[in-house]
PDB file of N, CA and C in Angstrom:
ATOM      1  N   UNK A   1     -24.267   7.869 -19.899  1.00  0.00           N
ATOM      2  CA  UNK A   1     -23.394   6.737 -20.035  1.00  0.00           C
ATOM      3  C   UNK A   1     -22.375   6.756 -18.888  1.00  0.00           C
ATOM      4  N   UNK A   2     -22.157   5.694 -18.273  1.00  0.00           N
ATOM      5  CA  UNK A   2     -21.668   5.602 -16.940  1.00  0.00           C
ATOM      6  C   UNK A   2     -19.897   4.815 -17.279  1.00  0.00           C
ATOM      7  N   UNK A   3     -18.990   5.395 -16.570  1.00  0.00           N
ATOM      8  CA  UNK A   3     -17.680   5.250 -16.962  1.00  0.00           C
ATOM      9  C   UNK A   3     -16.743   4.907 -15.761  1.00  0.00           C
ATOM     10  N   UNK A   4     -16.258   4.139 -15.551  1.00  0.00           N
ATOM     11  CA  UNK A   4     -14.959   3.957 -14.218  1.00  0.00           C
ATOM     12  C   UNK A   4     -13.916   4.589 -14.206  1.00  0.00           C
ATOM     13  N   UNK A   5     -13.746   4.652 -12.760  1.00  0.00           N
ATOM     14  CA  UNK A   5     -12.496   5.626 -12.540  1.00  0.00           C
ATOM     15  C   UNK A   5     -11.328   4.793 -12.993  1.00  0.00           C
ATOM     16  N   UNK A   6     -10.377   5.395 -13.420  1.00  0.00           N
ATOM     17  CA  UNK A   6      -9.162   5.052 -13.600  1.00  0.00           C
ATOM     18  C   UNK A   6      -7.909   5.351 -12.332  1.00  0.00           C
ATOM     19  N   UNK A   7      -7.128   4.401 -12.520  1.00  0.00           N
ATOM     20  CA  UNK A   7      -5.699   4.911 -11.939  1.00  0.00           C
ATOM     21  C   UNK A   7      -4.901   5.940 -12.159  1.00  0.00           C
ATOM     22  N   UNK A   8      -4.979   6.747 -13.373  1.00  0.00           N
ATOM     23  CA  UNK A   8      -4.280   7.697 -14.206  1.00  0.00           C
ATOM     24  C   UNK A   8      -4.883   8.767 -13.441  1.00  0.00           C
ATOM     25  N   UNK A   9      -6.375   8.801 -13.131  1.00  0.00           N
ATOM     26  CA  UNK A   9      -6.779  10.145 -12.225  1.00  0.00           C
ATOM     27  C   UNK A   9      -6.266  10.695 -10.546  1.00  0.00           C
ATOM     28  N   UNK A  10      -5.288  11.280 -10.907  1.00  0.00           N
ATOM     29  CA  UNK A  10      -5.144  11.520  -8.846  1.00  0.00           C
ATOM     30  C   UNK A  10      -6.394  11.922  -8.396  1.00  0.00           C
ATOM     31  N   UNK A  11      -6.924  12.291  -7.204  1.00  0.00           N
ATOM     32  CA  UNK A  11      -8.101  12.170  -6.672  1.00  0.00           C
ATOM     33  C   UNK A  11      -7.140  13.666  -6.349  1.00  0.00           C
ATOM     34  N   UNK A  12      -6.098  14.023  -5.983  1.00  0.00           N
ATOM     35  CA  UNK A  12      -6.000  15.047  -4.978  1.00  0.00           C
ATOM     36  C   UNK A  12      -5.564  16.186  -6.302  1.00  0.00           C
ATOM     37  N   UNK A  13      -6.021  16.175  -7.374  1.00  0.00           N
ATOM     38  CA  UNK A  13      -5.700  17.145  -8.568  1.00  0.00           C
ATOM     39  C   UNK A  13      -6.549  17.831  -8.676  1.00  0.00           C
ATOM     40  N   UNK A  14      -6.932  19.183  -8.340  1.00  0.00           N
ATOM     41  CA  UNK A  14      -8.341  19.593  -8.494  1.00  0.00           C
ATOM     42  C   UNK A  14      -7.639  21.652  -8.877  1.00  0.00           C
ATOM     43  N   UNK A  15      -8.793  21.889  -9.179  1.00  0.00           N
ATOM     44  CA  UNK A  15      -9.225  23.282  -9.901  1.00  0.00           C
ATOM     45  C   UNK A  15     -10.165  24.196 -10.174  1.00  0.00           C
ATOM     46  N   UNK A  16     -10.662  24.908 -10.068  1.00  0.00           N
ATOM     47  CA  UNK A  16     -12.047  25.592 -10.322  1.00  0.00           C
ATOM     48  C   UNK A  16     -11.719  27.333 -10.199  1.00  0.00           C
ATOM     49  N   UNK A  17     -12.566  27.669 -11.284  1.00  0.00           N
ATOM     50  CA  UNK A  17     -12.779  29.164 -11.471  1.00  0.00           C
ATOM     51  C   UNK A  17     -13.427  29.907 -10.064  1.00  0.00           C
ATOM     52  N   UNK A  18     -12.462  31.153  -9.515  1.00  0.00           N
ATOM     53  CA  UNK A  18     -12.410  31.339  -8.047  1.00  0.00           C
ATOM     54  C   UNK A  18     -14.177  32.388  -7.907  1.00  0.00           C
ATOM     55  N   UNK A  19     -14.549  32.789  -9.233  1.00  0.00           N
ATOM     56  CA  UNK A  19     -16.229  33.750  -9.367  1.00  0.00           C
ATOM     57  C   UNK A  19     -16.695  32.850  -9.518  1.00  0.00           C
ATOM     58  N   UNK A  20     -16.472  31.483 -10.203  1.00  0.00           N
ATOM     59  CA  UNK A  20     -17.781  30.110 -10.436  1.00  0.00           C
ATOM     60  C   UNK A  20     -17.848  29.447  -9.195  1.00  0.00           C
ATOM     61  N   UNK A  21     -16.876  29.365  -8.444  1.00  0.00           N
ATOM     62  CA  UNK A  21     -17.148  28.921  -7.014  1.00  0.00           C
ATOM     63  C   UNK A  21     -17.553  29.518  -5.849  1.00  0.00           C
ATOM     64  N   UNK A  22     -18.156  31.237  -6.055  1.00  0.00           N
ATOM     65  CA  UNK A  22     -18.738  32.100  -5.247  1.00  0.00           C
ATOM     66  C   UNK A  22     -19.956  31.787  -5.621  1.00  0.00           C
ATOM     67  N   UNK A  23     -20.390  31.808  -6.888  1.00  0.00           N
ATOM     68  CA  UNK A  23     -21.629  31.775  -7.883  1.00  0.00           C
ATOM     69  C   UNK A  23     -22.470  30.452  -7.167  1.00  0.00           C
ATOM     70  N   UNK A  24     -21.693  29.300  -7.249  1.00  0.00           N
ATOM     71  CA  UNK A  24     -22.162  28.198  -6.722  1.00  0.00           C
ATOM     72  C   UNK A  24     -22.893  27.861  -5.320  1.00  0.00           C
ATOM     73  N   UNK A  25     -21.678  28.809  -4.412  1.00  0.00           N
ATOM     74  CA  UNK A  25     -22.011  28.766  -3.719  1.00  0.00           C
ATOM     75  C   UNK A  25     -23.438  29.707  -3.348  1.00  0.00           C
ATOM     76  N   UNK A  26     -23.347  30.198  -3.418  1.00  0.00           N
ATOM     77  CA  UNK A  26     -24.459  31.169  -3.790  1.00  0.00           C
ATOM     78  C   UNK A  26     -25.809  30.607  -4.020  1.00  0.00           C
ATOM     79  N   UNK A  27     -25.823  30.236  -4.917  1.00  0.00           N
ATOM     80  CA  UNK A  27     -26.977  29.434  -6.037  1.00  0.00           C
ATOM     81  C   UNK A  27     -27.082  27.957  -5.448  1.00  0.00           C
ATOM     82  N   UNK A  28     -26.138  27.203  -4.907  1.00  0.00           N
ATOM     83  CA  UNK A  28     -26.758  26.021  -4.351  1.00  0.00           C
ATOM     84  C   UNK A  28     -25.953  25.371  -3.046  1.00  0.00           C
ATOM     85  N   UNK A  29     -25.536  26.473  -2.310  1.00  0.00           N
ATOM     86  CA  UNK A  29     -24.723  26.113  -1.017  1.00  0.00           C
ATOM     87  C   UNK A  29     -24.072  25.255  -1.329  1.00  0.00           C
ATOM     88  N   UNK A  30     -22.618  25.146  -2.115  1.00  0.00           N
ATOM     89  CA  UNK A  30     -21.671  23.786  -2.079  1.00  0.00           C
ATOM     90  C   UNK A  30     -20.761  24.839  -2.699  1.00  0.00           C
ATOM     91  N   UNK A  31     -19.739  24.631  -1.855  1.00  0.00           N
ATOM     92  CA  UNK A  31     -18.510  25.281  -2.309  1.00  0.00           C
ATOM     93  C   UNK A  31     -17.933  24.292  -2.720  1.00  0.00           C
ATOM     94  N   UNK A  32     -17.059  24.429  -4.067  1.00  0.00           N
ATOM     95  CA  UNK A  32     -16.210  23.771  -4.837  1.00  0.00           C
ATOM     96  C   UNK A  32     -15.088  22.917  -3.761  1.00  0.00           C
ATOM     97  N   UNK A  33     -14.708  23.027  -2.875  1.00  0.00           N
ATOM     98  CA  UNK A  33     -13.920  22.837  -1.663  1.00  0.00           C
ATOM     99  C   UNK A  33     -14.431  21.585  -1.252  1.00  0.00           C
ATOM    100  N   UNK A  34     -15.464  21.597  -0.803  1.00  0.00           N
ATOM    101  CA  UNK A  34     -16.548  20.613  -0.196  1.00  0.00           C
ATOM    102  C   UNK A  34     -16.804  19.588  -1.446  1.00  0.00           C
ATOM    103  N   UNK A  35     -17.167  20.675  -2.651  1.00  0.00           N
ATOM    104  CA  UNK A  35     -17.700  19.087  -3.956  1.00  0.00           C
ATOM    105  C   UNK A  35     -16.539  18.307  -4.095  1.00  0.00           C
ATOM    106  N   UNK A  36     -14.936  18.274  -3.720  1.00  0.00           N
ATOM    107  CA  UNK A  36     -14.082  17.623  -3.984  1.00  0.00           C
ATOM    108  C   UNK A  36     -14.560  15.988  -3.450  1.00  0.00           C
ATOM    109  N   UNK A  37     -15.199  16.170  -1.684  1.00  0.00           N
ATOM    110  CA  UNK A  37     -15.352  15.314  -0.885  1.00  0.00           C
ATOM    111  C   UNK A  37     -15.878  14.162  -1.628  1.00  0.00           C
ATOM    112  N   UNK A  38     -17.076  14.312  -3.084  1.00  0.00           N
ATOM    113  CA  UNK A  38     -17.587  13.719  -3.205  1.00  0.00           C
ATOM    114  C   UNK A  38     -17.208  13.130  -4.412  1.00  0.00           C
ATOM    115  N   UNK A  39     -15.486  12.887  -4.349  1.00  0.00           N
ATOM    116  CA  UNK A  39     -14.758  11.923  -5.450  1.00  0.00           C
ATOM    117  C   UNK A  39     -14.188  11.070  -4.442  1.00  0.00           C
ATOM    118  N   UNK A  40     -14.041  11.240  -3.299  1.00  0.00           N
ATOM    119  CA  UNK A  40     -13.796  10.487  -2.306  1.00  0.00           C
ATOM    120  C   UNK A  40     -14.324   9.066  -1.957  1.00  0.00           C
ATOM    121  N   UNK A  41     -15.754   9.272  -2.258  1.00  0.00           N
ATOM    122  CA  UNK A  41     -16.909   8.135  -2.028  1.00  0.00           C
ATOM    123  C   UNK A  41     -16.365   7.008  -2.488  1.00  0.00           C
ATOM    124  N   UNK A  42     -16.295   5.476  -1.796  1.00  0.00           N
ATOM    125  CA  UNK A  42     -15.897   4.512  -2.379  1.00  0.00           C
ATOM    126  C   UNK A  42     -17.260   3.930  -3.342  1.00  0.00           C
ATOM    127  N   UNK A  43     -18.148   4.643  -2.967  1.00  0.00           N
ATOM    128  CA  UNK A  43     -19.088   3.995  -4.407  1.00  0.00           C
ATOM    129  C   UNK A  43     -19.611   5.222  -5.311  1.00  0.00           C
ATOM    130  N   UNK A  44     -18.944   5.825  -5.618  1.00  0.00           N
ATOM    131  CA  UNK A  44     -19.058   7.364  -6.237  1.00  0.00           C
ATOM    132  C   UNK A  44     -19.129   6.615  -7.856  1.00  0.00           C
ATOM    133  N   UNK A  45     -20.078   7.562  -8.695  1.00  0.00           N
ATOM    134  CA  UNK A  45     -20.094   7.110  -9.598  1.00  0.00           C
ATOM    135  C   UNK A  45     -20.005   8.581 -10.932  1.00  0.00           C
ATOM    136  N   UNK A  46     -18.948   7.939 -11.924  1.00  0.00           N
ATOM    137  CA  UNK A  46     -19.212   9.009 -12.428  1.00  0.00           C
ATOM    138  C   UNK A  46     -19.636   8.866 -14.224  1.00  0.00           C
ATOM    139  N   UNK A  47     -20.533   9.973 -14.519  1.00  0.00           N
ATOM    140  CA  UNK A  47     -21.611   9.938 -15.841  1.00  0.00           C
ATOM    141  C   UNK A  47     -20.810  10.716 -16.838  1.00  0.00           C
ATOM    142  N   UNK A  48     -20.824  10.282 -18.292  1.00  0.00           N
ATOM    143  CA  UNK A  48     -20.818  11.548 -19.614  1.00  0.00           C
ATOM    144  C   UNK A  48     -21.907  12.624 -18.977  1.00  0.00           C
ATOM    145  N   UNK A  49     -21.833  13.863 -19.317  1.00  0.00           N
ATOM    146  CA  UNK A  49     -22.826  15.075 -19.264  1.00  0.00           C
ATOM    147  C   UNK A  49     -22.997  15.292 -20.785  1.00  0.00           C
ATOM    148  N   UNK A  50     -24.148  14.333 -21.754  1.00  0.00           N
ATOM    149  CA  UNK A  50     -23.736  14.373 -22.788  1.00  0.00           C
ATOM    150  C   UNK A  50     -24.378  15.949 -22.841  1.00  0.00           C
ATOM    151  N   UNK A  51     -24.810  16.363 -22.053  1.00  0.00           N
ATOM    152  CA  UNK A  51     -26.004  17.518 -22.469  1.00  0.00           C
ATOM    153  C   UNK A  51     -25.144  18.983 -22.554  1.00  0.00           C
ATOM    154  N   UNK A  52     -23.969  18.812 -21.941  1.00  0.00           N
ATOM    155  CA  UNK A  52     -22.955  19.656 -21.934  1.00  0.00           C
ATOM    156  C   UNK A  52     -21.707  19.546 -22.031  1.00  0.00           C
ATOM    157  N   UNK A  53     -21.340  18.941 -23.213  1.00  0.00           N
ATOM    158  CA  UNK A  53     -20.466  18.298 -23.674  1.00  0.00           C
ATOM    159  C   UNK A  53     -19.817  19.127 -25.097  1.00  0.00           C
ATOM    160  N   UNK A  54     -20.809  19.532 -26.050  1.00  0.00           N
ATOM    161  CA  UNK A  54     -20.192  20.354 -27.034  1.00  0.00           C
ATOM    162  C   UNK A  54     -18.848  21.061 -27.492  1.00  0.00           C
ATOM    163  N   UNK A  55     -18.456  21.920 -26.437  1.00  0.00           N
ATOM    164  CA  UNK A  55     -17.019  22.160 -26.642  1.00  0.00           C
ATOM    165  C   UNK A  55     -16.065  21.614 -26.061  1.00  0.00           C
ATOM    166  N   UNK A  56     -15.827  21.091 -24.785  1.00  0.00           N
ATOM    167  CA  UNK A  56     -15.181  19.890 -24.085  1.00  0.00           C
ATOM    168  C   UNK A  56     -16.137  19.072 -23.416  1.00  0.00           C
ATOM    169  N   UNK A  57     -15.498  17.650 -23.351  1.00  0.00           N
ATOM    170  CA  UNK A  57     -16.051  16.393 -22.675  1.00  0.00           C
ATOM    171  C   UNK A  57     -16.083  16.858 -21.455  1.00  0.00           C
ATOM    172  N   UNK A  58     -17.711  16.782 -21.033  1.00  0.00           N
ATOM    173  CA  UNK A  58     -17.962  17.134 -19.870  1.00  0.00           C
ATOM    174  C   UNK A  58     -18.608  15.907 -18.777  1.00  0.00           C
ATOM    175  N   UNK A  59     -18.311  15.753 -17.466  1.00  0.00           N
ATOM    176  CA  UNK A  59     -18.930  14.357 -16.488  1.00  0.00           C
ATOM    177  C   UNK A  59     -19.553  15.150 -15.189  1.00  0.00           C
ATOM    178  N   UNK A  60     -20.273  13.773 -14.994  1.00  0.00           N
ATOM    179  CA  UNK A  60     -21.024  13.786 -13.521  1.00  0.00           C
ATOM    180  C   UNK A  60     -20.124  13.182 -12.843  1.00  0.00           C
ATOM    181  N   UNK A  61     -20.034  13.694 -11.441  1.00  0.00           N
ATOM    182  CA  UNK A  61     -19.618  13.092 -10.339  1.00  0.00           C
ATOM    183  C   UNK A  61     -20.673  12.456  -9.387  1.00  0.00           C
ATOM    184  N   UNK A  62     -20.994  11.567  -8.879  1.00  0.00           N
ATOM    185  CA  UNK A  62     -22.310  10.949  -8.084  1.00  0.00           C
ATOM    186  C   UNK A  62     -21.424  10.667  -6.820  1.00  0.00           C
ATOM    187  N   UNK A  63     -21.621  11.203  -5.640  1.00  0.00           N
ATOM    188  CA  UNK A  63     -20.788  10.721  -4.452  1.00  0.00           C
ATOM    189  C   UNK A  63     -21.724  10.825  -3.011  1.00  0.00           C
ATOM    190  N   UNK A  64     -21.477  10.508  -2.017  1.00  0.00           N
ATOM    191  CA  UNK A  64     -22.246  10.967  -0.827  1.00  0.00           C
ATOM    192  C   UNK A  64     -21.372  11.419  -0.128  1.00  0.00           C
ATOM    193  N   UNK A  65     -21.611  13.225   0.525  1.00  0.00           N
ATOM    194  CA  UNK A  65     -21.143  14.042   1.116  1.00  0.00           C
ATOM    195  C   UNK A  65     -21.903  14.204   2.227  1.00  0.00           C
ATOM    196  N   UNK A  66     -21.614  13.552   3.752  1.00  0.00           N
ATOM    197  CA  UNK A  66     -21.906  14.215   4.631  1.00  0.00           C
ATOM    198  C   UNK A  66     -23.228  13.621   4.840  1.00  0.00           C
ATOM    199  N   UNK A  67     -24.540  13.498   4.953  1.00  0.00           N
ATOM    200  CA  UNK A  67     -25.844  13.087   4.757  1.00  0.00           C
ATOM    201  C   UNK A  67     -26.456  13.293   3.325  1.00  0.00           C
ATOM    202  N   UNK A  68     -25.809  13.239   2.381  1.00  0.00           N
ATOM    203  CA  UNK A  68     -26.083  13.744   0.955  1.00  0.00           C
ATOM    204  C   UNK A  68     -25.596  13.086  -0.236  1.00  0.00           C
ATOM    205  N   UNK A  69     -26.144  13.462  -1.064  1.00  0.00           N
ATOM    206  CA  UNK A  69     -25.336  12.870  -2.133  1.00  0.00           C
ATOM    207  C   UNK A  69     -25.851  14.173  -3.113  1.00  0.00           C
ATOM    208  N   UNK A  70     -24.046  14.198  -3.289  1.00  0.00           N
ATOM    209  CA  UNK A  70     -23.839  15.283  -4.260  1.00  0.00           C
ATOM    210  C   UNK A  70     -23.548  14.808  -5.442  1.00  0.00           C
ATOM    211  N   UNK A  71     -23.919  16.121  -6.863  1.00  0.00           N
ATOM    212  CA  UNK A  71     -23.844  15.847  -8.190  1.00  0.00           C
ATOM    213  C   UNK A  71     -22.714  16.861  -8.786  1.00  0.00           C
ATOM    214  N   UNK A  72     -21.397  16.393  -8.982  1.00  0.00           N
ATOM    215  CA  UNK A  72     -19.940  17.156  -9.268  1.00  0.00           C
ATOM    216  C   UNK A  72     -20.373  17.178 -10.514  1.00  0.00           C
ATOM    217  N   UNK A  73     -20.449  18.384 -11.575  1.00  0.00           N
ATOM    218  CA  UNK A  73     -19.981  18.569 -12.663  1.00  0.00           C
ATOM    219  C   UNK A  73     -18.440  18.851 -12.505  1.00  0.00           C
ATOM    220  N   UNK A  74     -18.016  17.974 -13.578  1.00  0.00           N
ATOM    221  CA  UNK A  74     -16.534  18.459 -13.948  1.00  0.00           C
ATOM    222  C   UNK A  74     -16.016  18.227 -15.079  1.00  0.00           C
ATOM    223  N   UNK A  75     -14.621  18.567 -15.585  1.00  0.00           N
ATOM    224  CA  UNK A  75     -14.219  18.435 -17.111  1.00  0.00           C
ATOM    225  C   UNK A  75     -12.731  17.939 -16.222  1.00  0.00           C
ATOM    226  N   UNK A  76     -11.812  17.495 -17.311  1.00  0.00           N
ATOM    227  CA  UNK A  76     -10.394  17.219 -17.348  1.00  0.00           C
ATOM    228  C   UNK A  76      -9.883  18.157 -17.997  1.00  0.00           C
ATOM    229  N   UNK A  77      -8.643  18.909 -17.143  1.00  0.00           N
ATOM    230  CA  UNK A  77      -7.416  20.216 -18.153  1.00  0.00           C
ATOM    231  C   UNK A  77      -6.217  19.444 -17.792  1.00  0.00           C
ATOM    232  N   UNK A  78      -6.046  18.205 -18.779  1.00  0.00           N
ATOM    233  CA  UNK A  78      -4.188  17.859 -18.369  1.00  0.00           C
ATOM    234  C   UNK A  78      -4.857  16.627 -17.967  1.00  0.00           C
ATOM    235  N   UNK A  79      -4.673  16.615 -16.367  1.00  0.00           N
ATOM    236  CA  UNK A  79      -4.773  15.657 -15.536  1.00  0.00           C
ATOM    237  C   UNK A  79      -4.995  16.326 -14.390  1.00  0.00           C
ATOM    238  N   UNK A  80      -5.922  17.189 -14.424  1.00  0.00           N
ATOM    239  CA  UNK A  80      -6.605  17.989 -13.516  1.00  0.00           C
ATOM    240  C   UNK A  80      -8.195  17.623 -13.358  1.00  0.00           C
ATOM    241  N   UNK A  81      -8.586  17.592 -12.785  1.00  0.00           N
ATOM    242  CA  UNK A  81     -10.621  17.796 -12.368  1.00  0.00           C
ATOM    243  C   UNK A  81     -10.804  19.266 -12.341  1.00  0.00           C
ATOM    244  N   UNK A  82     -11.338  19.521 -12.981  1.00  0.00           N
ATOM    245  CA  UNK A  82     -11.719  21.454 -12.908  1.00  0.00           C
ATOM    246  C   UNK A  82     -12.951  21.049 -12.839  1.00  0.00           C
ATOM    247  N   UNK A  83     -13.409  21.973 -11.625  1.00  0.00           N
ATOM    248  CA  UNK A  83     -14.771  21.367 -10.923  1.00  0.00           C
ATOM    249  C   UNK A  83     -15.387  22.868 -11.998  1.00  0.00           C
ATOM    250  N   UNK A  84     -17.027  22.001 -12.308  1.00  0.00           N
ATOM    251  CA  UNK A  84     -17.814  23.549 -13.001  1.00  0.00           C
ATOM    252  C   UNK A  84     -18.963  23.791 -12.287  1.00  0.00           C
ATOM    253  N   UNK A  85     -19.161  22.664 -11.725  1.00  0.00           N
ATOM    254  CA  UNK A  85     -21.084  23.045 -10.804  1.00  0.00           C
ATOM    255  C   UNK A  85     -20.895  21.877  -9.904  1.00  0.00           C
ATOM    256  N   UNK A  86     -21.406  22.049  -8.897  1.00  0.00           N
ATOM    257  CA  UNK A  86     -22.030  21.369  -8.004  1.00  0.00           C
ATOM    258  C   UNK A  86     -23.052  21.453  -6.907  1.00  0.00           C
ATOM    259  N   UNK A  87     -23.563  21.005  -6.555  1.00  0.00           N
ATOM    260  CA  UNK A  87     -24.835  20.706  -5.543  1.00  0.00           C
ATOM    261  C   UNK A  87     -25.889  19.249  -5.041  1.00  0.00           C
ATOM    262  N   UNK A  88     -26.416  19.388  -3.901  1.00  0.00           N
ATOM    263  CA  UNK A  88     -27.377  18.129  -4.157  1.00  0.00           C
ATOM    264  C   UNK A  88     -28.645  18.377  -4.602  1.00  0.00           C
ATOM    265  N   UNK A  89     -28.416  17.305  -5.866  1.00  0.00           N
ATOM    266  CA  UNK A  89     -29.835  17.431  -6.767  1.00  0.00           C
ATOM    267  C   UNK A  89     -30.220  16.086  -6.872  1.00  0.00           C
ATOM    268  N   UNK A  90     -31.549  16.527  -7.023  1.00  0.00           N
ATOM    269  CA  UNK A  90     -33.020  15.050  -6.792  1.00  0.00           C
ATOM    270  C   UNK A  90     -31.913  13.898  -8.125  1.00  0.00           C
ATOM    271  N   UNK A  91     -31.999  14.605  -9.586  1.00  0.00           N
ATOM    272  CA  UNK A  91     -32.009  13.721  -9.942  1.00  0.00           C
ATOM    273  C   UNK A  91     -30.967  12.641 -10.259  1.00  0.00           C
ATOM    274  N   UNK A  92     -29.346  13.515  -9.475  1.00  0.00           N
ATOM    275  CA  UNK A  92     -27.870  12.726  -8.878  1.00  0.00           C
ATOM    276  C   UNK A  92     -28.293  11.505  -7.746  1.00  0.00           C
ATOM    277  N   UNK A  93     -29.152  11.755  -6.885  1.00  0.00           N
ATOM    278  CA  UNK A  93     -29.411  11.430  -5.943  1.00  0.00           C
ATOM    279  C   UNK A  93     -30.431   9.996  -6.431  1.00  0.00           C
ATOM    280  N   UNK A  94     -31.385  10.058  -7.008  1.00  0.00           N
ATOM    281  CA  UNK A  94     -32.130   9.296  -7.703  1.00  0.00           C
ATOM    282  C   UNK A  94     -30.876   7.760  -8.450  1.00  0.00           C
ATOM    283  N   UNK A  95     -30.410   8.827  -9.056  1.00  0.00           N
ATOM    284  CA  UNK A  95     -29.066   7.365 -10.105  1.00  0.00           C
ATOM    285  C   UNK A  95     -28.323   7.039  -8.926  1.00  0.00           C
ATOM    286  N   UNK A  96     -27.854   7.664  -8.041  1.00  0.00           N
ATOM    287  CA  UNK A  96     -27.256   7.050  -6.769  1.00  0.00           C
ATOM    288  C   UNK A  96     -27.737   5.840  -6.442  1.00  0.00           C
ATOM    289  N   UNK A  97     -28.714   6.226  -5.956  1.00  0.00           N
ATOM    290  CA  UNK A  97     -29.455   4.928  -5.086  1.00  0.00           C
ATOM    291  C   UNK A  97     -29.965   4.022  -5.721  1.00  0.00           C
ATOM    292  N   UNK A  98     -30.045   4.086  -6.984  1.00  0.00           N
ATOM    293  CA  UNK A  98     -30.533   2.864  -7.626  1.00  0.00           C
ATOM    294  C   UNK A  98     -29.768   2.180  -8.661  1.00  0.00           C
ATOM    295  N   UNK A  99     -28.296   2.793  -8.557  1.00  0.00           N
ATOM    296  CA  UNK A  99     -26.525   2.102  -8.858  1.00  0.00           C
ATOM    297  C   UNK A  99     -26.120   1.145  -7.602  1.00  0.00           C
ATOM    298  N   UNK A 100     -26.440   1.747  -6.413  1.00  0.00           N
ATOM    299  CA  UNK A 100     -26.230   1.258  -5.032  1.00  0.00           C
ATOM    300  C   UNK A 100     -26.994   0.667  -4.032  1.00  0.00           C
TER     301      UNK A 100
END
């Protein structure tokens, strides 16, 4: 389920666990640093993660980084983005292009 950004979100509020953003990097070359870029996108789109959602409301970020389009997992703490995963994946990339 696909949701609009609001005004209430600063874009420049961000957060992430400093071992989940080694891990990431690791596992799918995108440092948490870099996935920020892709809230930036003026046609960035962002999803419920109903699939990981259970203990907090969890979202997709859909943005294009660089020659890419990256897929931001993230949650809200406050009025923060606490980034949890990111990378470019087929099937972020797929809802991209056919939103746009």
């Amino acid at each position: 389920m696909a949701f609009t950004y609001s005004p209430f979100m600063k874009m420049e509020s961000f957060e992430w666990d400093l071992d989940k953003d080694l891990e990431n990097q690791l596992k799918h070359g995108v440092s948490f640093s870099e996935a920020q870029l892709a809230f930036k996108d003026s046609n960035r789109l962002f999803y419920i993660d109903e699939n990981h959602s259970q203990i907090e409301q969890r979202y997709f970020c859909l943005g294009k980084v660089n020659d890419g389009i990256m897929t931001v997992r993230f949650t809200f703490r406050g009025s923060v983005f606490r980034i949890i995963g990111a990378g470019y994946w087929r099937k972020g990339k797929k809802i991209y292009e056919k939103e746009n």
